[in-house]
Protein backbone atom coordinates (compact mmCIF):
# COMPACT_ATOMS: atom_id res chain seq x y z
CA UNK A 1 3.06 -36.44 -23.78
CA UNK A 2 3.64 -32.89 -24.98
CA UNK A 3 5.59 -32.18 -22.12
CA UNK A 4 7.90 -34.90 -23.11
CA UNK A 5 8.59 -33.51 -26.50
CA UNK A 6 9.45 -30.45 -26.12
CA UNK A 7 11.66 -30.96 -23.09
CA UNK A 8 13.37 -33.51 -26.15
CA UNK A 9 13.01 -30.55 -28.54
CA UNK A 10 14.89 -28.62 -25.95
CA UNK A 11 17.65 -31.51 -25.52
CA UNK A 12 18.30 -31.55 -28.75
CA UNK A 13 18.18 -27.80 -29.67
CA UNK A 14 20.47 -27.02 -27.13
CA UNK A 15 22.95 -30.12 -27.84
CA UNK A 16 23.15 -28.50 -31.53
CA UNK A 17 23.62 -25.16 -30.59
CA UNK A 18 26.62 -26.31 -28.61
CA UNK A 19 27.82 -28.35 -31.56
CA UNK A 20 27.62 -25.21 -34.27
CA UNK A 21 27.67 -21.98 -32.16
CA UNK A 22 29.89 -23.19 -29.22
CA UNK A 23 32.22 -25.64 -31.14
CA UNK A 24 32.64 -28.02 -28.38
CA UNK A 25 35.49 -29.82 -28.80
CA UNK A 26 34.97 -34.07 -29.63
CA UNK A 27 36.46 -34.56 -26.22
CA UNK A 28 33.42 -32.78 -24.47
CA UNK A 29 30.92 -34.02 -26.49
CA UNK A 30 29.69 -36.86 -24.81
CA UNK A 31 30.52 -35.01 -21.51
CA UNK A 32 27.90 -32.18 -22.64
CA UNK A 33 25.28 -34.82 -23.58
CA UNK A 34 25.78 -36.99 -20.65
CA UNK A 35 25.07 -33.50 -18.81
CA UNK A 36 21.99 -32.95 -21.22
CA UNK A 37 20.55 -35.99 -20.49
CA UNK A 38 21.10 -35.81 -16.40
CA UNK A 39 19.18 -32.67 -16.50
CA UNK A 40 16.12 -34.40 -19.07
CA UNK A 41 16.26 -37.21 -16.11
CA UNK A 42 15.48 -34.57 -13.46
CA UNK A 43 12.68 -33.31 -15.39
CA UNK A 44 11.02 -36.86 -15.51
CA UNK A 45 11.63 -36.77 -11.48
CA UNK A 46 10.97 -33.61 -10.26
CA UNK A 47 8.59 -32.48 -13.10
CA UNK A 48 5.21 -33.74 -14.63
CA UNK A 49 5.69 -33.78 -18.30
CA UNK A 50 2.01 -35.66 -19.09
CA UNK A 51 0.41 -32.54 -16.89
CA UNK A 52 -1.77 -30.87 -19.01
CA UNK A 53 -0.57 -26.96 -19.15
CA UNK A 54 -3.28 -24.71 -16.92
CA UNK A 55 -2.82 -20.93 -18.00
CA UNK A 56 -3.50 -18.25 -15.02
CA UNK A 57 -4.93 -15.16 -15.41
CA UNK A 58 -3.65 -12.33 -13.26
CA UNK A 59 -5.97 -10.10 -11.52
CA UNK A 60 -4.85 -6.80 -10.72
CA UNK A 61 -6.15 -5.53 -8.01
CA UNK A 62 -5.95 -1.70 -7.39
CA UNK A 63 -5.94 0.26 -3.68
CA UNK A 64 -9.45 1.95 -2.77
CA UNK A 65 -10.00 5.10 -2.24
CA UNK A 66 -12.11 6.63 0.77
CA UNK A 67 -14.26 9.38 -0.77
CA UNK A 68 -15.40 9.75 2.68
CA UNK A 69 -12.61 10.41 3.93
CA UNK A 70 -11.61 13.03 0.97
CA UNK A 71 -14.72 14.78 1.88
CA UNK A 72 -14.00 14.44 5.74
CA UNK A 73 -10.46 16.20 5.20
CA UNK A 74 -12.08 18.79 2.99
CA UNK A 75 -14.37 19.77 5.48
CA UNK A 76 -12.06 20.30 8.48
CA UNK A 77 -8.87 21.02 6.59
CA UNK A 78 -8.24 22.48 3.28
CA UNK A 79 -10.69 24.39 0.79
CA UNK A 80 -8.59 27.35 -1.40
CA UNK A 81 -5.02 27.77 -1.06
CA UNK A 82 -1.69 26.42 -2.69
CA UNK A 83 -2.48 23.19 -0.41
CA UNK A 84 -5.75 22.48 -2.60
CA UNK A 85 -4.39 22.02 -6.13
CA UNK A 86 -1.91 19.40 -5.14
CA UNK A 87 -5.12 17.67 -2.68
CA UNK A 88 -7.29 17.58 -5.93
CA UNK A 89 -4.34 15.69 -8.03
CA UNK A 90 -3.52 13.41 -4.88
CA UNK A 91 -7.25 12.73 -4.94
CA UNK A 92 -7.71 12.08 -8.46
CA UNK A 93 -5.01 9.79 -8.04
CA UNK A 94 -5.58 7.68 -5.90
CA UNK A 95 -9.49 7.51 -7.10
CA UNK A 96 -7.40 5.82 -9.75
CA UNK A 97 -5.65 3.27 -7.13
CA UNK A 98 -2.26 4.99 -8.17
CA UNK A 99 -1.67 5.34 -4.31
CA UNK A 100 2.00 5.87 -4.74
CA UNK A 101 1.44 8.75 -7.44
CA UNK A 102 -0.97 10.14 -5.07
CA UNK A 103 1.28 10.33 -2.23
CA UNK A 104 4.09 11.17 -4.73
CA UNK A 105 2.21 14.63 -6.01
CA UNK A 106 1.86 15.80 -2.44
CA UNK A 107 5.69 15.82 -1.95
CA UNK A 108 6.19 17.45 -5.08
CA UNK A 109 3.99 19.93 -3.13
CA UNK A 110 5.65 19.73 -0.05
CA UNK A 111 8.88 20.66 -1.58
CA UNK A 112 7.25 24.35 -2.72
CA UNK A 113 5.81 25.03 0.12
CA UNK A 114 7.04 22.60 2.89
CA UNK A 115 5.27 24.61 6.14
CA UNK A 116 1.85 23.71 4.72
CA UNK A 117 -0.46 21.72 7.21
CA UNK A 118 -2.58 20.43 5.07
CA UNK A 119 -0.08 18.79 2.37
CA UNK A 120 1.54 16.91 5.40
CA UNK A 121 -1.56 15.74 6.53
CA UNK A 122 -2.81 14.76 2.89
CA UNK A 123 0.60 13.05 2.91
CA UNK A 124 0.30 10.93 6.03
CA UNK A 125 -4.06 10.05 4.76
CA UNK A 126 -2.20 9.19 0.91
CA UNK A 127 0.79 6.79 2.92
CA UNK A 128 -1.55 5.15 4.79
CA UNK A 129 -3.66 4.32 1.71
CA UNK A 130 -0.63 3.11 -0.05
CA UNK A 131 -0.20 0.79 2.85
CA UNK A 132 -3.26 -0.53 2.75
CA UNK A 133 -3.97 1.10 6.23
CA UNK A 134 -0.79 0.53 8.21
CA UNK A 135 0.66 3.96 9.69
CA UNK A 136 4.09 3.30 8.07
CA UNK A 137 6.79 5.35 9.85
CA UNK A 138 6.44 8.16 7.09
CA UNK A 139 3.14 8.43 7.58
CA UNK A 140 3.36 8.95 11.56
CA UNK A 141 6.26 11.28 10.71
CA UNK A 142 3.78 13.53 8.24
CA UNK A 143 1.26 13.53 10.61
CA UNK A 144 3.44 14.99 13.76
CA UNK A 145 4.63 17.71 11.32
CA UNK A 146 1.04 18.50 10.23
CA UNK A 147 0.10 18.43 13.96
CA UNK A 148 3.33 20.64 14.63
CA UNK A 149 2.29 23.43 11.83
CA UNK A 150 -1.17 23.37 13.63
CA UNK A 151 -1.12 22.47 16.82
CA UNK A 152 -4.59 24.20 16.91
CA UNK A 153 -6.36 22.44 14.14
CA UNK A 154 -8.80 20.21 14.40
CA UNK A 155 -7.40 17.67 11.15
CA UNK A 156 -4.76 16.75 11.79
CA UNK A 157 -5.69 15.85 15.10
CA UNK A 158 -9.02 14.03 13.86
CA UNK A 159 -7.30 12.13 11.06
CA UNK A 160 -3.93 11.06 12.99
CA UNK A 161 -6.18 9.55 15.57
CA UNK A 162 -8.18 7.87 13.16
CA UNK A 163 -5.56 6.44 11.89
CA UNK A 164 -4.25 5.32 14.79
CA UNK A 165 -7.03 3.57 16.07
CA UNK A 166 -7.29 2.05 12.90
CA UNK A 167 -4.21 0.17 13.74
CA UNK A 168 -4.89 -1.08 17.44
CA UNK A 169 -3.28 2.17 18.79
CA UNK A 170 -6.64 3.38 21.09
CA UNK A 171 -5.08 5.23 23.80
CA UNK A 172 -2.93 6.89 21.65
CA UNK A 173 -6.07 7.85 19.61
CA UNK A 174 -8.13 8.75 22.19
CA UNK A 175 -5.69 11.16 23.62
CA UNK A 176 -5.87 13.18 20.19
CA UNK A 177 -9.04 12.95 20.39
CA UNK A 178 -10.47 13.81 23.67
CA UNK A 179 -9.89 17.13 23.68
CA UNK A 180 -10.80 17.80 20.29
CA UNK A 181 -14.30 16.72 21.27
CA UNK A 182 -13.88 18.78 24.29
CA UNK A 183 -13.56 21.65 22.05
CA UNK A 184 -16.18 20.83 18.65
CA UNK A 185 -19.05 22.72 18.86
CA UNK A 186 -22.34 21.48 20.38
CA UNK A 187 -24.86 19.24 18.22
CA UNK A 188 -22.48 19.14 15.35
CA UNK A 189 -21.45 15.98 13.41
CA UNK A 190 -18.17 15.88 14.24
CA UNK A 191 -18.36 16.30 18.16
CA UNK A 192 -21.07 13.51 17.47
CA UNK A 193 -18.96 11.38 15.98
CA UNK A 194 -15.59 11.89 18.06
CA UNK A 195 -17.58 11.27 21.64
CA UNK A 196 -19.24 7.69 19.67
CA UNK A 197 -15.36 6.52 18.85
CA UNK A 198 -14.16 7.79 22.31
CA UNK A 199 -16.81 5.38 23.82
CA UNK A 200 -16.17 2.52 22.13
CA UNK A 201 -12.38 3.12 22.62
CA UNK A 202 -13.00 3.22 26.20
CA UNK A 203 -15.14 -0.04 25.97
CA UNK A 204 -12.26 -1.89 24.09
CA UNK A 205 -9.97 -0.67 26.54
CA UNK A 206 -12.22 -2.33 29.54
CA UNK A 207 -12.16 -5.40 27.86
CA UNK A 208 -16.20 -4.62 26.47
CA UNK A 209 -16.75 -4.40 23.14
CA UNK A 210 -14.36 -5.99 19.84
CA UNK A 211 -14.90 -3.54 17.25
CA UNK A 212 -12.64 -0.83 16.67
CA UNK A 213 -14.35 2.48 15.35
């Protein structure tokens, strides 16, 4: 029933409004309410005025941050340096879910000292966080500079095939990765790590196993 009177509250507002603010002329009058009353006829077909009204409430729901992944970068990549005051905003960001800041404050970076390794590669880690994982096209393009600054490195490496795998890309991944675990040094977490992944990358590939590291 309320729905009914106020789309008749509405009719009739809107009739008077025309009548004092528009000054219809008497010709159009019962044009404009024939018109009114076409559309009120609508509502009673289309609509459900005796609905009772349901309110929503809106959950916001705010990107994660990988503190283990923070902590991974800062122990291969960056510690000191001009690179780590823009990381430790990015970071703070994002902790916050403001993914876009985050990835926004390493460009601001980028544009001071743009042959920095480690603000591309914070860049690609902060894109793919804004897309929810997906290695967007700027993200792929920030990691192949960070890899081109330092060719040698073992981040950017590390964290462009992570996220690669991530998204289905294995071989891709495991050629980034392969010789980087060629190369870590004996009995240490990371070599540990890199040769588990590169096994069950092989496995998927053989048509073995369904998870993805």
């Amino acid at each position: 029933m309320t729905g009914w009177l106020i789309a008749l509250g509405l009719v009739a507002l809107t009739f008077l409004a025309l009548l004092l603010i528009g000054r219809i002329p008497r010709a159009a009058r019962e044009i404009t309410a024939a018109a009114l009353l076409l559309g009120l006829a609508g509502y009673a077909w289309q609509g459900n005025p005796g609905l009772a009204g349901a309110p929503r409430s809106v959950t916001h729901t705010e990107g994660q941050f990988d503190e283990q992944l923070a902590q991974q970068r800062r122990g291969l990549a960056e510690r000191y340096g001009p690179a780590a005051q823009w990381l430790v905003m990015s970071d703070g960001l994002g902790r916050q879910g403001k993914t876009k800041d985050a990835a926004n404050i390493l460009l601001s970076g980028l544009r001071q000292t743009p042959g920095d390794a480690n603000l591309w590669l914070g860049l690609g880690n902060a894109l793919v966080a804004h897309a929810d994982g997906v290695v967007s096209p700027g993200a792929d393009f920030a990691y192949r500079r960070a890899l081109a600054l330092d060719p040698d490195g073992p981040a950017p490496r590390y964290f462009y095939g992570l996220a690669l795998a991530r998204n289905g890309q294995l071989q891709a991944a495991r050629d980034l990765w392969a010789p980087l675990a060629a190369s870590a040094p004996q009995g240490s977490q990371v070599k540990a790590e890199l040769d588990a992944n590169i096994a069950r990358i092989d496995a998927m590939l053989a048509g073995r196993a369904p998870a993805a590291p």
